[in-house]
N, C-alpha and C. Protein backbone atom coordinates (compact mmCIF):
# COMPACT_ATOMS: atom_id res chain seq x y z
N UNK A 1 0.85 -1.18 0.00
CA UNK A 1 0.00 0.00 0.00
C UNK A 1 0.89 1.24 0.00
N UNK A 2 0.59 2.31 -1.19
CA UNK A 2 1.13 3.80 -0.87
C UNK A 2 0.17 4.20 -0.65
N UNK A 3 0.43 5.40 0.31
CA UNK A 3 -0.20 6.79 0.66
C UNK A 3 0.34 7.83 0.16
N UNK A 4 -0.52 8.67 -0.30
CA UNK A 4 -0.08 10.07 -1.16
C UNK A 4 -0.69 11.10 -0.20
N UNK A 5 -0.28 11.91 0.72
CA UNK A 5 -0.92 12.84 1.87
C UNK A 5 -0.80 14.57 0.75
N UNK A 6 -1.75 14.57 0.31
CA UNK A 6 -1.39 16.32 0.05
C UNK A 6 -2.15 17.19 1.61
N UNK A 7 -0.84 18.12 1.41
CA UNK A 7 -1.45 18.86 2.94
C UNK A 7 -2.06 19.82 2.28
N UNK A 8 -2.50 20.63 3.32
CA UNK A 8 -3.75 21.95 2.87
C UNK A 8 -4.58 22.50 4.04
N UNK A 9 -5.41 23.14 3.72
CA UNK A 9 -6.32 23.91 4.88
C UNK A 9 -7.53 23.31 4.48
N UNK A 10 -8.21 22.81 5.28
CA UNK A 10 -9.84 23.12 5.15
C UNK A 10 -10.98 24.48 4.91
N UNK A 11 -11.54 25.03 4.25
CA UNK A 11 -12.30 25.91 3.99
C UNK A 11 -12.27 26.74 2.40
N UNK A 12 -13.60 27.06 2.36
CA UNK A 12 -13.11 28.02 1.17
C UNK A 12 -12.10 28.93 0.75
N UNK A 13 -12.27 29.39 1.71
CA UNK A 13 -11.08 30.56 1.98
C UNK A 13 -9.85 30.40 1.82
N UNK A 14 -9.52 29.14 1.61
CA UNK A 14 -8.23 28.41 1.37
C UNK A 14 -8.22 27.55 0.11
N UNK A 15 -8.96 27.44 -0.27
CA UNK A 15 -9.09 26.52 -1.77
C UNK A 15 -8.07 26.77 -2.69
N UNK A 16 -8.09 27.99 -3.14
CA UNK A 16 -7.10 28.51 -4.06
C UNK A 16 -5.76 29.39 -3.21
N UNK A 17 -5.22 28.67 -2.72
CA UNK A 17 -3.80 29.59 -2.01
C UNK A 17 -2.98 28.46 -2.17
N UNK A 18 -1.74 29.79 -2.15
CA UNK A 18 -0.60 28.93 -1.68
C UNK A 18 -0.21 27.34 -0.88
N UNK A 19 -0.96 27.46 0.10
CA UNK A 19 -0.96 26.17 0.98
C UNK A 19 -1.32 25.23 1.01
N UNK A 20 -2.51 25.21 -0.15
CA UNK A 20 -3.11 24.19 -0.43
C UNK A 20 -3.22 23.33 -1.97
N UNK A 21 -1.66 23.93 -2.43
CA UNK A 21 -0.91 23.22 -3.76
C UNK A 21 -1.09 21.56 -3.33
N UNK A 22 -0.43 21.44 -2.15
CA UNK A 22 -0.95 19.86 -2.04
C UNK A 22 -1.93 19.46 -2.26
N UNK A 23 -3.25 19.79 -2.20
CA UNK A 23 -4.36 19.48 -2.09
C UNK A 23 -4.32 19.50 -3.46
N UNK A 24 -4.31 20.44 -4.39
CA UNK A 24 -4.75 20.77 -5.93
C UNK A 24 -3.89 19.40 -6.61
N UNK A 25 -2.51 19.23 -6.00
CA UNK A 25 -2.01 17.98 -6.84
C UNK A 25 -2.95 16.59 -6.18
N UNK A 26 -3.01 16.46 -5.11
CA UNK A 26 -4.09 15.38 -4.54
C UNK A 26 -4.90 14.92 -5.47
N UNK A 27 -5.99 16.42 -5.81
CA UNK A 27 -6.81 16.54 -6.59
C UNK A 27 -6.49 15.36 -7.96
N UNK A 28 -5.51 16.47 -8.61
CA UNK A 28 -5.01 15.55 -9.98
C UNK A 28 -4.72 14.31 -9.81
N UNK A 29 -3.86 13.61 -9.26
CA UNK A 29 -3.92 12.31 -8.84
C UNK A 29 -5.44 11.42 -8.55
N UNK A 30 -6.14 11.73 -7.64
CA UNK A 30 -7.43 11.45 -7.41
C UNK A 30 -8.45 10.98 -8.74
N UNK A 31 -8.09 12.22 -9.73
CA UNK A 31 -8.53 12.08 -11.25
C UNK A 31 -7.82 11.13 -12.26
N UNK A 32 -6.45 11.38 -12.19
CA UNK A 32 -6.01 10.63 -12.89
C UNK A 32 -6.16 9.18 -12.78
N UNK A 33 -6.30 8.58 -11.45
CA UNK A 33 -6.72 7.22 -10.76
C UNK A 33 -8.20 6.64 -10.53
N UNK A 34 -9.07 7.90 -10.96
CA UNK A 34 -10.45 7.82 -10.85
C UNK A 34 -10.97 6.72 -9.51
N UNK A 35 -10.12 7.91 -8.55
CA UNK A 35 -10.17 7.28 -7.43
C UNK A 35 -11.92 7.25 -6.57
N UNK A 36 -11.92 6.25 -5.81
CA UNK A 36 -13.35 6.39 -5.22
C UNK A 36 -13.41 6.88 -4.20
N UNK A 37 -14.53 8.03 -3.45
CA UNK A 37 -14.31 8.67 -2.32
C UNK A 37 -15.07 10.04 -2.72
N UNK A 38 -14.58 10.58 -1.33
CA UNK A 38 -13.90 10.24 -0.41
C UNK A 38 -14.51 10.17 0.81
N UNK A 39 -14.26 9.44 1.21
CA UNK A 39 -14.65 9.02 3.13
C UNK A 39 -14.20 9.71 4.21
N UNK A 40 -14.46 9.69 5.07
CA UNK A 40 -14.52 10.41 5.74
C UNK A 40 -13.58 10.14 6.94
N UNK A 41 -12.25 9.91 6.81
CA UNK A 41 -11.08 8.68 7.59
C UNK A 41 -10.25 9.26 8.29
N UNK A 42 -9.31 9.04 9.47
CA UNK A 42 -8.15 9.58 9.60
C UNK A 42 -8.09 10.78 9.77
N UNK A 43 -9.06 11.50 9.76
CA UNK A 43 -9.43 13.14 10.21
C UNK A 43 -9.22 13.74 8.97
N UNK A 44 -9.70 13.11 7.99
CA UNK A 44 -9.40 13.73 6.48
C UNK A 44 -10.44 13.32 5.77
N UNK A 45 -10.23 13.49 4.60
CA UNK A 45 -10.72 12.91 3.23
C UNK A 45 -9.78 12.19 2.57
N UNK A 46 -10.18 10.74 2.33
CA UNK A 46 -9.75 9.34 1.60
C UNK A 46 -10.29 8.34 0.88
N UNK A 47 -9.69 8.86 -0.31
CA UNK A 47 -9.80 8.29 -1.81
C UNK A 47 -8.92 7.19 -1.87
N UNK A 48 -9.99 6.17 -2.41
CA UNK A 48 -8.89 4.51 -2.45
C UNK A 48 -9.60 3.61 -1.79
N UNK A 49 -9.18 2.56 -1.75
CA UNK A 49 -7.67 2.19 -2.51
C UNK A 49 -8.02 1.55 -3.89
N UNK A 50 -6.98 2.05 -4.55
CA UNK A 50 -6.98 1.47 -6.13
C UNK A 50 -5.60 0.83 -6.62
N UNK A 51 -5.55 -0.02 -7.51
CA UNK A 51 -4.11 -0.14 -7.90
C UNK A 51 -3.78 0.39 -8.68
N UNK A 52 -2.38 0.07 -8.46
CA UNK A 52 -1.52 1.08 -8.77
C UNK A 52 -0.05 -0.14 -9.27
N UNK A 53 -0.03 -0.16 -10.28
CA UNK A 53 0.79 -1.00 -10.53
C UNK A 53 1.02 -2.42 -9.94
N UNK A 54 1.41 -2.92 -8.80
CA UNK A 54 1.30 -4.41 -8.22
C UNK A 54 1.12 -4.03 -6.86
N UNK A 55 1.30 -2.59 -6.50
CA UNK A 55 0.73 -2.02 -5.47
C UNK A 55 -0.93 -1.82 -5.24
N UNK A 56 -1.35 -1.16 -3.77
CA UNK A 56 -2.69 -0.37 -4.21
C UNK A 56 -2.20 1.31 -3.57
N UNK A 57 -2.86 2.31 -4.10
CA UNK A 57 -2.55 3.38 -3.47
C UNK A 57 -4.05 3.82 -2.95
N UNK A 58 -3.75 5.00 -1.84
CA UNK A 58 -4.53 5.63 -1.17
C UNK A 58 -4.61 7.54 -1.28
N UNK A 59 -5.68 8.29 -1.19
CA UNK A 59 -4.60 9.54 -1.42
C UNK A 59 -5.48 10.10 -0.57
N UNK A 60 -4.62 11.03 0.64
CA UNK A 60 -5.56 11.50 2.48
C UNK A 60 -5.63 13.03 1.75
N UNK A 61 -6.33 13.55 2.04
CA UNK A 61 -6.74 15.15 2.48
C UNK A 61 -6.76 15.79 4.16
N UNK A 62 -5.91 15.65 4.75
CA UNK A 62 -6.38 16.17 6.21
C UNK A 62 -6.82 17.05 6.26
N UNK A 63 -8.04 17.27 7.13
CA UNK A 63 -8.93 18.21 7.33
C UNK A 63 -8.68 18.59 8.71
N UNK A 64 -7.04 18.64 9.35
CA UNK A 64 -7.02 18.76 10.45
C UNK A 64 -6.29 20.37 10.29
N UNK A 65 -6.40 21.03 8.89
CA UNK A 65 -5.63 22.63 8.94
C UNK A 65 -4.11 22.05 9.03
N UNK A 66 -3.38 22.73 8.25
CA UNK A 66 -1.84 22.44 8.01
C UNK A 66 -1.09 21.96 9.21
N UNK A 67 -1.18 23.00 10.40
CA UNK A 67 -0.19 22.90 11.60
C UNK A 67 -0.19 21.05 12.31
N UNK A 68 -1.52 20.30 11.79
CA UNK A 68 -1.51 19.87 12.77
C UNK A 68 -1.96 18.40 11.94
N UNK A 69 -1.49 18.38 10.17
CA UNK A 69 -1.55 17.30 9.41
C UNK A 69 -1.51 15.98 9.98
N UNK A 70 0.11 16.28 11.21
CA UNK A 70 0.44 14.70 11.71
C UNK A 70 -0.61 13.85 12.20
N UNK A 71 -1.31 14.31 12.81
CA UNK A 71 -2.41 13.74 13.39
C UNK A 71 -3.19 12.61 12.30
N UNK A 72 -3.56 13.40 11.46
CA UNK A 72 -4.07 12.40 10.40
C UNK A 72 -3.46 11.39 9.35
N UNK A 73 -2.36 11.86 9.17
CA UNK A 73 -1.64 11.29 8.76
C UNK A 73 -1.05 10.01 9.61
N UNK A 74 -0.81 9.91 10.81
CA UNK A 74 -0.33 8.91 11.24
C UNK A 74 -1.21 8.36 11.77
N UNK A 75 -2.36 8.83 11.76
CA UNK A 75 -3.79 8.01 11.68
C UNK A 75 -3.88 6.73 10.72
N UNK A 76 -3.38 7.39 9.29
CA UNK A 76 -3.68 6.30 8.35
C UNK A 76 -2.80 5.26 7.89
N UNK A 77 -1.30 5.79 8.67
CA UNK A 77 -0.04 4.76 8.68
C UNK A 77 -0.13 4.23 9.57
N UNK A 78 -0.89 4.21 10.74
CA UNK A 78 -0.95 3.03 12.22
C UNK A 78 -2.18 2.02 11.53
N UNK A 79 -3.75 2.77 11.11
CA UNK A 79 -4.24 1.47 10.10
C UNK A 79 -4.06 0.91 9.24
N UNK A 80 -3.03 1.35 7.98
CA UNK A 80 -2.64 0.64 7.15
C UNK A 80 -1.66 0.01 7.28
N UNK A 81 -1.15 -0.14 8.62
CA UNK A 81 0.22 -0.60 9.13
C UNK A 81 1.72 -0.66 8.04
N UNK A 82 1.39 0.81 7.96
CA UNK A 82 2.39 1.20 6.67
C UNK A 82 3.61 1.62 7.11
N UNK A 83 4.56 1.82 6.40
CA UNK A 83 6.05 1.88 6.39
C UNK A 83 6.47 3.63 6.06
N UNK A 84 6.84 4.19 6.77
CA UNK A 84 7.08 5.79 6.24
C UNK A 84 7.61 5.98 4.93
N UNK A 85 8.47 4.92 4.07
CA UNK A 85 8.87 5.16 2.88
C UNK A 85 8.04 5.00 1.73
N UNK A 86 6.55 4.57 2.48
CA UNK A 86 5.90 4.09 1.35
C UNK A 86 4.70 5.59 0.99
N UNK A 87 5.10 6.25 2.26
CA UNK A 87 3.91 7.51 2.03
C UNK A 87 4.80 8.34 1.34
N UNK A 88 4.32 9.51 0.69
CA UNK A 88 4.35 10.63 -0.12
C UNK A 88 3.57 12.15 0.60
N UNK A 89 4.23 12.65 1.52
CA UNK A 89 3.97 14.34 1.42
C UNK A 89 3.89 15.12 0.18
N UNK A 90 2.89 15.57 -0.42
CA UNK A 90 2.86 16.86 -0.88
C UNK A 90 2.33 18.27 -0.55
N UNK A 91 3.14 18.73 -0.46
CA UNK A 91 3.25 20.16 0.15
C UNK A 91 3.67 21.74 -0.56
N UNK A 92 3.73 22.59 -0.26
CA UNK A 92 4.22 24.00 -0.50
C UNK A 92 5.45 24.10 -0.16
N UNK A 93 5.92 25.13 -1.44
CA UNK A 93 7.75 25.58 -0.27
C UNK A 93 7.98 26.72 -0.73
N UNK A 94 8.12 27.72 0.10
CA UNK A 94 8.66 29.00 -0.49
C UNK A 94 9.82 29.45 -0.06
N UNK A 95 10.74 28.12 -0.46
CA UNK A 95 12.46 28.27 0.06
C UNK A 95 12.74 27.86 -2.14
N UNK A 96 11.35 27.74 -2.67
CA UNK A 96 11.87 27.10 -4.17
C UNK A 96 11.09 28.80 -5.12
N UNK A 97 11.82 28.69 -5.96
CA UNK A 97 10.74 29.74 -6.74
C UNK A 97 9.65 28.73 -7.51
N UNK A 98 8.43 29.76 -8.05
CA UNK A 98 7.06 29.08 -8.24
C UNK A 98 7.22 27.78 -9.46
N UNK A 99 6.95 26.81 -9.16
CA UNK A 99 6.85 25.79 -10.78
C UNK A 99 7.91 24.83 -10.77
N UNK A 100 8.83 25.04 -9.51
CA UNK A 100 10.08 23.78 -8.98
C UNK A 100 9.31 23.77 -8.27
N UNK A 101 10.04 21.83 -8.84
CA UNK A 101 10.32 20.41 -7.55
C UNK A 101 11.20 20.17 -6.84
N UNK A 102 11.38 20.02 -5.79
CA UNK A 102 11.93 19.23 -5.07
C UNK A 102 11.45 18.00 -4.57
N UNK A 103 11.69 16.51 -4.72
CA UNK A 103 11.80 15.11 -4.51
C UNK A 103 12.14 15.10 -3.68
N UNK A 104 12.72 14.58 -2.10
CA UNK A 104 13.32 14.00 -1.17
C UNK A 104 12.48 12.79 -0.13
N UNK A 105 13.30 11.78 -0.17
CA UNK A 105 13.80 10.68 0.52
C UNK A 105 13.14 11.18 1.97
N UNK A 106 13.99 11.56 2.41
CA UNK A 106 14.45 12.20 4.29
C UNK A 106 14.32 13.54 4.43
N UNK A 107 14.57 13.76 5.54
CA UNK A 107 15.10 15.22 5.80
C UNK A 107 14.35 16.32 6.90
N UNK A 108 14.50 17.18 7.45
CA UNK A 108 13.81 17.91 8.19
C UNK A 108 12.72 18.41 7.96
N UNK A 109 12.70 19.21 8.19
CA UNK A 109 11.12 19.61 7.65
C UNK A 109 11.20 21.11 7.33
N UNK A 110 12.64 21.98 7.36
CA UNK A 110 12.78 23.26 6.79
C UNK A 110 12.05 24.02 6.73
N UNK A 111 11.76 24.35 8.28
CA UNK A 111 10.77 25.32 8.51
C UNK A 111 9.43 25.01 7.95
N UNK A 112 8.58 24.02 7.34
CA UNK A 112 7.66 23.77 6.93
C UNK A 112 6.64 23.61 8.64
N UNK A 113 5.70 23.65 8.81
CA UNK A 113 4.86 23.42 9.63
C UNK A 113 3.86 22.26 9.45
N UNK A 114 3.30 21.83 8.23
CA UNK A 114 2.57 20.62 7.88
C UNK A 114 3.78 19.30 7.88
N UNK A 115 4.88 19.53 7.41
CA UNK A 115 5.83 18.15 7.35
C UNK A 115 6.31 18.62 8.73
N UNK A 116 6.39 19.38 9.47
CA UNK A 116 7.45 19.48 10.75
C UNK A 116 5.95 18.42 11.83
N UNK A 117 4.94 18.88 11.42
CA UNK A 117 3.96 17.64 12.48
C UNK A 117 3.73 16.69 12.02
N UNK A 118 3.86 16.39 10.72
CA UNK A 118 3.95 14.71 10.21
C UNK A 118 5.24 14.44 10.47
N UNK A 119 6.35 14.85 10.61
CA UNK A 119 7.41 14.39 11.29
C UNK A 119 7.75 13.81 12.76
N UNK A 120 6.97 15.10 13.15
CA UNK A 120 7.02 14.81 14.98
C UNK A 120 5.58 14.07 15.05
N UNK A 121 4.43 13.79 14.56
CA UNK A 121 3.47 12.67 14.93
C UNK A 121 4.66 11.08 14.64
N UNK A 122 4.81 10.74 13.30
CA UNK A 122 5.70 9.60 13.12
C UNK A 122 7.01 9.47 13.97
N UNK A 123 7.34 10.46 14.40
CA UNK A 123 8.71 10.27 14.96
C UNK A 123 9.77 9.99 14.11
N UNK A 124 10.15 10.27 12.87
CA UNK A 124 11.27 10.42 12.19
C UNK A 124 11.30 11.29 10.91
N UNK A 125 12.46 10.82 10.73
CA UNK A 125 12.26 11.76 9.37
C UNK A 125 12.61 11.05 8.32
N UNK A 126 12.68 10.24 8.40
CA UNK A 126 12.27 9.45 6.49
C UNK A 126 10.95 9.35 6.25
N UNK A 127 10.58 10.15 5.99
CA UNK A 127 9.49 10.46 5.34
C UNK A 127 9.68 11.28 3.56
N UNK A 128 9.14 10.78 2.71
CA UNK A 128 9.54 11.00 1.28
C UNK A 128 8.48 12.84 1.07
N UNK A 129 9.03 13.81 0.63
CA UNK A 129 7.64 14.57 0.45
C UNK A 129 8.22 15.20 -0.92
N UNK A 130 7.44 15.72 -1.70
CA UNK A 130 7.56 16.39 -3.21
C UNK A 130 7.27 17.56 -2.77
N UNK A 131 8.06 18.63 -2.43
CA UNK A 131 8.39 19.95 -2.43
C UNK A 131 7.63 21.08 -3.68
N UNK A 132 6.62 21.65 -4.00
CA UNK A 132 6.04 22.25 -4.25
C UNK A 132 6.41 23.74 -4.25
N UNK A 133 7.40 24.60 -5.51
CA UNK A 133 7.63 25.75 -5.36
C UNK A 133 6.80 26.79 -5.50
N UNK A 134 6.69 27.72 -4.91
CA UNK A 134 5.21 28.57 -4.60
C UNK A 134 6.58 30.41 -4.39
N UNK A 135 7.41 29.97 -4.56
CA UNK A 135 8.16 31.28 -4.31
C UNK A 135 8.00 32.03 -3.00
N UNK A 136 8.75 33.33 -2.77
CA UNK A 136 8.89 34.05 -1.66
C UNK A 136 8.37 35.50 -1.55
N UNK A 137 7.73 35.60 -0.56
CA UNK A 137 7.02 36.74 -0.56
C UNK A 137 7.79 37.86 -0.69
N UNK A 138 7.42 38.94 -2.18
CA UNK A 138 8.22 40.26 -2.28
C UNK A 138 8.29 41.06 -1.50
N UNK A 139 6.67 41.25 -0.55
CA UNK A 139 6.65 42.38 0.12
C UNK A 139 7.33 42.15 1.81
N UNK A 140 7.06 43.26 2.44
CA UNK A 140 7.25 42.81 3.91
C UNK A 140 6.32 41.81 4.44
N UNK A 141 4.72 41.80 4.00
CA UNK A 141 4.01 41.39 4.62
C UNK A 141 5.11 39.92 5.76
N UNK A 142 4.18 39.35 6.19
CA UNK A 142 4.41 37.97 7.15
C UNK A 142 4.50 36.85 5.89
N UNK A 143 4.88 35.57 6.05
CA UNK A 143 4.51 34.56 5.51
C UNK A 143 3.57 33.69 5.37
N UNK A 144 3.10 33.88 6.79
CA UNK A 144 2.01 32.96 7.00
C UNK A 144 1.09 33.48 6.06
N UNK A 145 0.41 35.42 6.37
CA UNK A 145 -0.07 36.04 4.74
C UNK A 145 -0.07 34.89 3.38
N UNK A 146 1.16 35.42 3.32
CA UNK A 146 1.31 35.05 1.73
C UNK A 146 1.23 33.59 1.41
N UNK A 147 1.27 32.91 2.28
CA UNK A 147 0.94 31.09 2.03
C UNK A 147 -0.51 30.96 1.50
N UNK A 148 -0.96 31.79 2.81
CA UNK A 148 -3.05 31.89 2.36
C UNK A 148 -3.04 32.63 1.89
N UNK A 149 -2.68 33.44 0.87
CA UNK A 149 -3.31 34.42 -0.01
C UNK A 149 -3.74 33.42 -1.35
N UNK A 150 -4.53 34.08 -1.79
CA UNK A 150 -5.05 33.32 -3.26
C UNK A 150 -3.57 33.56 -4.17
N UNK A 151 -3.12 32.52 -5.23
CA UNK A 151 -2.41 32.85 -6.16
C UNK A 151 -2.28 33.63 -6.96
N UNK A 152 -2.05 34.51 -7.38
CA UNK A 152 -1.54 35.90 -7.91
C UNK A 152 -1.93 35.85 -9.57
N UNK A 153 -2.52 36.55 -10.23
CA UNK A 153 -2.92 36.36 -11.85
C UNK A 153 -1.34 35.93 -12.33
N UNK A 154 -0.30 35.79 -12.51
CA UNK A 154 0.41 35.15 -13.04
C UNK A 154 0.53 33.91 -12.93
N UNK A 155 0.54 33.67 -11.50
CA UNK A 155 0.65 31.93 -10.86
C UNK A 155 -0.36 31.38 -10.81
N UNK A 156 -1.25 32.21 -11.59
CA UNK A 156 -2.51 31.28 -12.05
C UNK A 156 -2.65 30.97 -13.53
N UNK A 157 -2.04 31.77 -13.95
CA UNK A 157 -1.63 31.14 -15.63
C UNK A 157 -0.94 29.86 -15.99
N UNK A 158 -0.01 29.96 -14.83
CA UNK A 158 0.97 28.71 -14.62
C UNK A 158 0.78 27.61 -13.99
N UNK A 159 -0.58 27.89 -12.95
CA UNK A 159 -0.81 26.77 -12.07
C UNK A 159 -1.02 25.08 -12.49
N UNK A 160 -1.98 25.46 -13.78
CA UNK A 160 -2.46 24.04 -14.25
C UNK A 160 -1.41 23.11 -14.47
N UNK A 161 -0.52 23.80 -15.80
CA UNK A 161 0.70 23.24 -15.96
C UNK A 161 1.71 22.67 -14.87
N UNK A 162 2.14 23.32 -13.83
CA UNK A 162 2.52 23.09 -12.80
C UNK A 162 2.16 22.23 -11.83
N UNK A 163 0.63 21.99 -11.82
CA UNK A 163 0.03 20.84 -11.04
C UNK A 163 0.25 19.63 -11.82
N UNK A 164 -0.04 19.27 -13.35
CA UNK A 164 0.44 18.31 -14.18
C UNK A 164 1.77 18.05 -13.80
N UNK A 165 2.74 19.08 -13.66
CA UNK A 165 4.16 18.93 -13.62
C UNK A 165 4.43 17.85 -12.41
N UNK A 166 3.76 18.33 -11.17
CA UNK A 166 3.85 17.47 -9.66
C UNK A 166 2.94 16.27 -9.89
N UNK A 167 1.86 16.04 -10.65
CA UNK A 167 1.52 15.04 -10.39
C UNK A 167 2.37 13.91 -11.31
N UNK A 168 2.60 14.08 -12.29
CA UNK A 168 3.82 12.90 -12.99
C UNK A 168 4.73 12.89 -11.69
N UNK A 169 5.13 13.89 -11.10
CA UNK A 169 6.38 13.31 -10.19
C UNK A 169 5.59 12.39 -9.10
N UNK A 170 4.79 12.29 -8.87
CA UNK A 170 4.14 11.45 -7.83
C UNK A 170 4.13 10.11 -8.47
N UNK A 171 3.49 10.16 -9.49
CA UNK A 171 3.54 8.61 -10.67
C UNK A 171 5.17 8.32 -10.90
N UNK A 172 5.95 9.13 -10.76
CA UNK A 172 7.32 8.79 -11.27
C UNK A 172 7.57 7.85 -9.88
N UNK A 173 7.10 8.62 -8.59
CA UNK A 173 7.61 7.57 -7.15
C UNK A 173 6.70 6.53 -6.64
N UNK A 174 5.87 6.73 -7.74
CA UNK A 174 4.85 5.47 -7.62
C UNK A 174 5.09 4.38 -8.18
N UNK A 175 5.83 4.61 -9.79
CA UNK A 175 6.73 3.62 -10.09
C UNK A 175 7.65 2.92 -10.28
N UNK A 176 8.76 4.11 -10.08
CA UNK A 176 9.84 3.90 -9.90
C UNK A 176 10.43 3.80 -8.25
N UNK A 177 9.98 3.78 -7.58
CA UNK A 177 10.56 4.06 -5.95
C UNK A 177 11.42 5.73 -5.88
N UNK A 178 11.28 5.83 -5.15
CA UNK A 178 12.20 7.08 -4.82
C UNK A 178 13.32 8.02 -5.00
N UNK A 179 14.41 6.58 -5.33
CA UNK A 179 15.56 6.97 -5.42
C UNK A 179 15.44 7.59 -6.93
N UNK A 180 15.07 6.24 -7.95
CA UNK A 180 14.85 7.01 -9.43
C UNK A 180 14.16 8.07 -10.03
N UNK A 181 13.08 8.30 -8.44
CA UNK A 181 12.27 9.23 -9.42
C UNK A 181 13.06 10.74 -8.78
N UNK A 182 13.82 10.80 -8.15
CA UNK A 182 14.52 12.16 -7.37
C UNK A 182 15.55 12.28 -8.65
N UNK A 183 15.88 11.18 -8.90
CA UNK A 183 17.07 11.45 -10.32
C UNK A 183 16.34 12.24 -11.19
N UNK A 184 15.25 11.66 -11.74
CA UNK A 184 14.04 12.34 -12.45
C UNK A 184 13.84 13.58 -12.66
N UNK A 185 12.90 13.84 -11.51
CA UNK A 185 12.38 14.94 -11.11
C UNK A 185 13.40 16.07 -10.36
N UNK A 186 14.44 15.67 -9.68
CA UNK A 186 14.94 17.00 -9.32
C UNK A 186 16.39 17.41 -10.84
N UNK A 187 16.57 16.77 -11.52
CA UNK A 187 17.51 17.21 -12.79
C UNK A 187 16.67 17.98 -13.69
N UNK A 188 15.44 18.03 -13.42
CA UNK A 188 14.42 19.23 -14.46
C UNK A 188 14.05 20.79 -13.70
């Protein structure tokens, strides 16, 4: 079994922002798999399971608001008695400019707040997540701002494309395992 976790916010008000790029690639995946759902699981929304090559996959929505993803998330790795290498974070990063990937294996959680509590719910950090570039806020405002702000008329020209872009990388670690698809996806 994989799990594909896109993080995000619950509410309208959050549909179209920054923070909830995970969710929009979720989305695509969900479609592309003509997944069934979603239920009501794990303090989220969960589509699945379907196969997925000799695997089956699953794909969570936590509806627990970003800060506090872990919760649901390790909700659905204690019932599926799953393996942390087999889940997939997708998330936001505004350490990338808008329309880069980043792939990784491991690693901290770099100031992120949705992977820093799926980290500390699981207790480690091999956890695999696809890094989602969303760029850095020009103005002074705060960050937290600019995560929930709606996407900007440019990064909405670009968005679609860009969500296509992340969801092949999800199919790339769906079929290839990890290691090949970081060769992949982070050399573009």
């Amino acid at each position: 079994m994989k799990l594909i976790a896109g993080l995000g916010n619950p509410g309208l008000e959050y549909a179209w922002t920054r923070h909830n790029l995970g969710w929009l690639v979720a989305d695509q995946v969900i479609s592309r798999f003509h997944l069934k759902g979603p239920q009501n699981r794990f303090h989220g929304h969960l589509w699945g399971p379907a196969r997925s090559g000799s695997d089956s996959l699953c794909v969570l929505k936590p509806m627990t608001y970003m800060n506090l993803s872990g919760k649901s998330v390790l909700a659905a790795v204690r019932d599926y008695n799953l393996v942390t290498p087999d889940c997939l974070l997708v998330v936001d990063d505004v350490s990338l400019p808008f329309g880069t990937l980043r792939l990784r294996a491991r690693g901290s959680a770099g100031g992120h707040n949705g992977i820093a509590s799926v980290l500390g719910a699981l207790q480690t950090l091999e956890v695999p997540r696809l890094r989602c570039g969303v760029g850095h806020p020009m103005k002074t405002g705060g960050l937290a701002d600019y995560v929930t702000d709606d996407f900007d008329t440019e990064e909405r020209t670009q968005l679609d494309p860009f969500v296509e872009k992340a969801t092949d990388a999800v199919l790339l670690w769906l079929r290839l395992g990890i290691d090949r698809a970081m060769n992949r996806v982070n050399a573009g």
